[in-house]
C-alpha atoms as a PDB file:
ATOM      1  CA  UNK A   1    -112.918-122.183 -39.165  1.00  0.00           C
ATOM      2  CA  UNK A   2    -109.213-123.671 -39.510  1.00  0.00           C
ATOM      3  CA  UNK A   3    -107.758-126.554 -39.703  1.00  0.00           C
ATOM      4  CA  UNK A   4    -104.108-128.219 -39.591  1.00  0.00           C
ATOM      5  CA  UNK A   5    -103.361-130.287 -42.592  1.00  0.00           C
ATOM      6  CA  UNK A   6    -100.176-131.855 -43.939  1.00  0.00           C
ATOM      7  CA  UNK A   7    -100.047-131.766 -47.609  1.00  0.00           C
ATOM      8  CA  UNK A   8     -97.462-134.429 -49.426  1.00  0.00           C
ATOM      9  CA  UNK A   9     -96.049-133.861 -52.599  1.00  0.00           C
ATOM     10  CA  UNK A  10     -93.623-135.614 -55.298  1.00  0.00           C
ATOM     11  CA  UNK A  11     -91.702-133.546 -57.930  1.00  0.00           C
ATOM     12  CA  UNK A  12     -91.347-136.400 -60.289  1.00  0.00           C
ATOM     13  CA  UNK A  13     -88.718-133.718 -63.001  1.00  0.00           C
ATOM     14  CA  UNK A  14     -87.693-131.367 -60.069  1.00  0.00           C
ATOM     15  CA  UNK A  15     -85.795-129.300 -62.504  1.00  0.00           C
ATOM     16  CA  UNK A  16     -88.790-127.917 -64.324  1.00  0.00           C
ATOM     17  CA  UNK A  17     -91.157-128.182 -61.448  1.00  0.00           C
ATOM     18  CA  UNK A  18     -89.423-126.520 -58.520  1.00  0.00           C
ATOM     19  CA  UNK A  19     -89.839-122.959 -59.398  1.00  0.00           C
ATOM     20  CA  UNK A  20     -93.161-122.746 -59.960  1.00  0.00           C
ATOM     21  CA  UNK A  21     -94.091-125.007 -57.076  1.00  0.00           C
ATOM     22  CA  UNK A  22     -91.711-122.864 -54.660  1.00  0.00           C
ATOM     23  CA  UNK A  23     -93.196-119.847 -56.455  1.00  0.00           C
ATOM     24  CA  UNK A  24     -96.718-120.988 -55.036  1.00  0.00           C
ATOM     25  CA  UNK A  25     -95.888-122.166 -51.830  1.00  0.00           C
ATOM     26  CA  UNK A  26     -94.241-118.971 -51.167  1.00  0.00           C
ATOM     27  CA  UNK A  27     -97.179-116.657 -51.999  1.00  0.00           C
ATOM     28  CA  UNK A  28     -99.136-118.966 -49.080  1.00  0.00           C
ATOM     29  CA  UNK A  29     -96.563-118.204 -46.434  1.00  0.00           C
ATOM     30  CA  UNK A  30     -98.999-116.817 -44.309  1.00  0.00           C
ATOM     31  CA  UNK A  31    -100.861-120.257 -43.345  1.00  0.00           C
ATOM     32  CA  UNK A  32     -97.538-122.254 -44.036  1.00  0.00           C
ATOM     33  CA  UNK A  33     -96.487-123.921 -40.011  1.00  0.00           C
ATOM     34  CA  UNK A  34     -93.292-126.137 -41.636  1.00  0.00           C
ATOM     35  CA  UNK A  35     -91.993-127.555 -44.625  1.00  0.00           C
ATOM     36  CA  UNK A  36     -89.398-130.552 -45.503  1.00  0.00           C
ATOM     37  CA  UNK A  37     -87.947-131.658 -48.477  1.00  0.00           C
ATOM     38  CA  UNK A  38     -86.103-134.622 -49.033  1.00  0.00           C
ATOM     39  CA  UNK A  39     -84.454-134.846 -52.643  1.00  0.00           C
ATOM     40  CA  UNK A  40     -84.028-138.478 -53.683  1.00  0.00           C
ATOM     41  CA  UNK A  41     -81.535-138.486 -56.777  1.00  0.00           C
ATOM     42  CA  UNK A  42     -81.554-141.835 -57.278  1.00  0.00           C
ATOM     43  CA  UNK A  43     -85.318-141.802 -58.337  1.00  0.00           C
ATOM     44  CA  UNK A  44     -85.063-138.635 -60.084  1.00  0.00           C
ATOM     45  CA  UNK A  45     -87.684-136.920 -57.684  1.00  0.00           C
ATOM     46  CA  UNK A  46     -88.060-134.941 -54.866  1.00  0.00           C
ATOM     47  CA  UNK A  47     -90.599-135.524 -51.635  1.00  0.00           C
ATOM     48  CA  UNK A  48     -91.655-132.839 -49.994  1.00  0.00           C
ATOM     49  CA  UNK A  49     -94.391-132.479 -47.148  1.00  0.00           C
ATOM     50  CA  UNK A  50     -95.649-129.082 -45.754  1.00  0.00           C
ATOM     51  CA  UNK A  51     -97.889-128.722 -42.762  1.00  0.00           C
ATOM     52  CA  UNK A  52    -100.913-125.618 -42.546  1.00  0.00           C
ATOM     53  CA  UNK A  53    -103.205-123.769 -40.650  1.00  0.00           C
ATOM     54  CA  UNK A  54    -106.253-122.407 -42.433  1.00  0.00           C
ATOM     55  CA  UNK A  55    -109.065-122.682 -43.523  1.00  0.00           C
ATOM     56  CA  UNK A  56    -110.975-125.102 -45.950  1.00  0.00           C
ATOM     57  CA  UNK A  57    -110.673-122.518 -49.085  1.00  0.00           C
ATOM     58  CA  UNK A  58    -107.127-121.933 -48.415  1.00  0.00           C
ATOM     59  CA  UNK A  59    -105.788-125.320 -48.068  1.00  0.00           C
ATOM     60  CA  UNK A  60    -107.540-126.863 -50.667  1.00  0.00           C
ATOM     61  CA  UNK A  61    -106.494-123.834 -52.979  1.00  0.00           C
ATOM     62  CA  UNK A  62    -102.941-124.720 -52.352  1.00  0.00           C
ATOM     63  CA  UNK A  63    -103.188-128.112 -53.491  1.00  0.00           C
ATOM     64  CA  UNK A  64    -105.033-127.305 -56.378  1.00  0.00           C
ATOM     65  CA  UNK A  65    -102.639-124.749 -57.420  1.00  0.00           C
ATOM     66  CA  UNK A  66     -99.830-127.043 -57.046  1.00  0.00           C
ATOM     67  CA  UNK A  67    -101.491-130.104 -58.380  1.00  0.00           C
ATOM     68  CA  UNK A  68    -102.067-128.094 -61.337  1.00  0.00           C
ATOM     69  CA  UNK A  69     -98.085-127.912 -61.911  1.00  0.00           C
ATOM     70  CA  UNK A  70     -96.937-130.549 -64.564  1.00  0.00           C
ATOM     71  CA  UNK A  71     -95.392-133.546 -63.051  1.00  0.00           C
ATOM     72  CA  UNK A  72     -96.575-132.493 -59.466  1.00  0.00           C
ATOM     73  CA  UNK A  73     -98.704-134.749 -57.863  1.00  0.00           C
ATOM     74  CA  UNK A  74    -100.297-133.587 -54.614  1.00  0.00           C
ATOM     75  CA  UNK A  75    -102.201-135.408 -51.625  1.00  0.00           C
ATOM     76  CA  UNK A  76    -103.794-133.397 -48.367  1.00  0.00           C
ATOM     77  CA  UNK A  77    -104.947-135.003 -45.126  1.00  0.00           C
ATOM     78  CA  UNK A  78    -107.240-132.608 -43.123  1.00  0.00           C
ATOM     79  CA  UNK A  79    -107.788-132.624 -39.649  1.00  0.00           C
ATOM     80  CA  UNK A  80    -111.435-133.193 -38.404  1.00  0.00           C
ATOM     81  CA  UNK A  81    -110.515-130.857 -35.550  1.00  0.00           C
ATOM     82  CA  UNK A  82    -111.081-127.122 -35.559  1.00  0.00           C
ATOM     83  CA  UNK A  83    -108.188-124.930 -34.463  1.00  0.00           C
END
């Protein structure tokens, strides 16, 4: 069973963050469909929003892993429908 969900994320030090949360997004590649980020300077953070395919175990192991990351904080919306 998969799903499509769009997970949002702020960076709020992307200096310290960004490896590790590019580090982890990369080893999910596989169920990764797109991926934007949009740096805002003037806050000091950086917004980024990445769409997936999977299933329930794999999405919500992505956001764990990244909300795990210091100064990451991480929200998913799943889809009800099956794909």
């Amino acid at each position: 069973m998969r799903k499509i969900a769009v997970l949002g994320a702020v960076l709020e030090n992307p200096q310290e963050s960004q490896g590790k949360f590019n580090e982890i997004v990369s080893s999910y590649k596989g169920i990764i469909k797109g991926r934007m980020g949009i740096p805002y300077d003037e806050a000091g953070v950086s917004v980024i929003s990445i769409v997936v395919v999977g299933s329930l175990d794999e999405i919500n192991g992505l956001t764990g892993k990244l909300g795990n990351i210091k100064g990451v904080t991480v929200k998913t919306s799943i889809s009800k429908k099956e794909v």
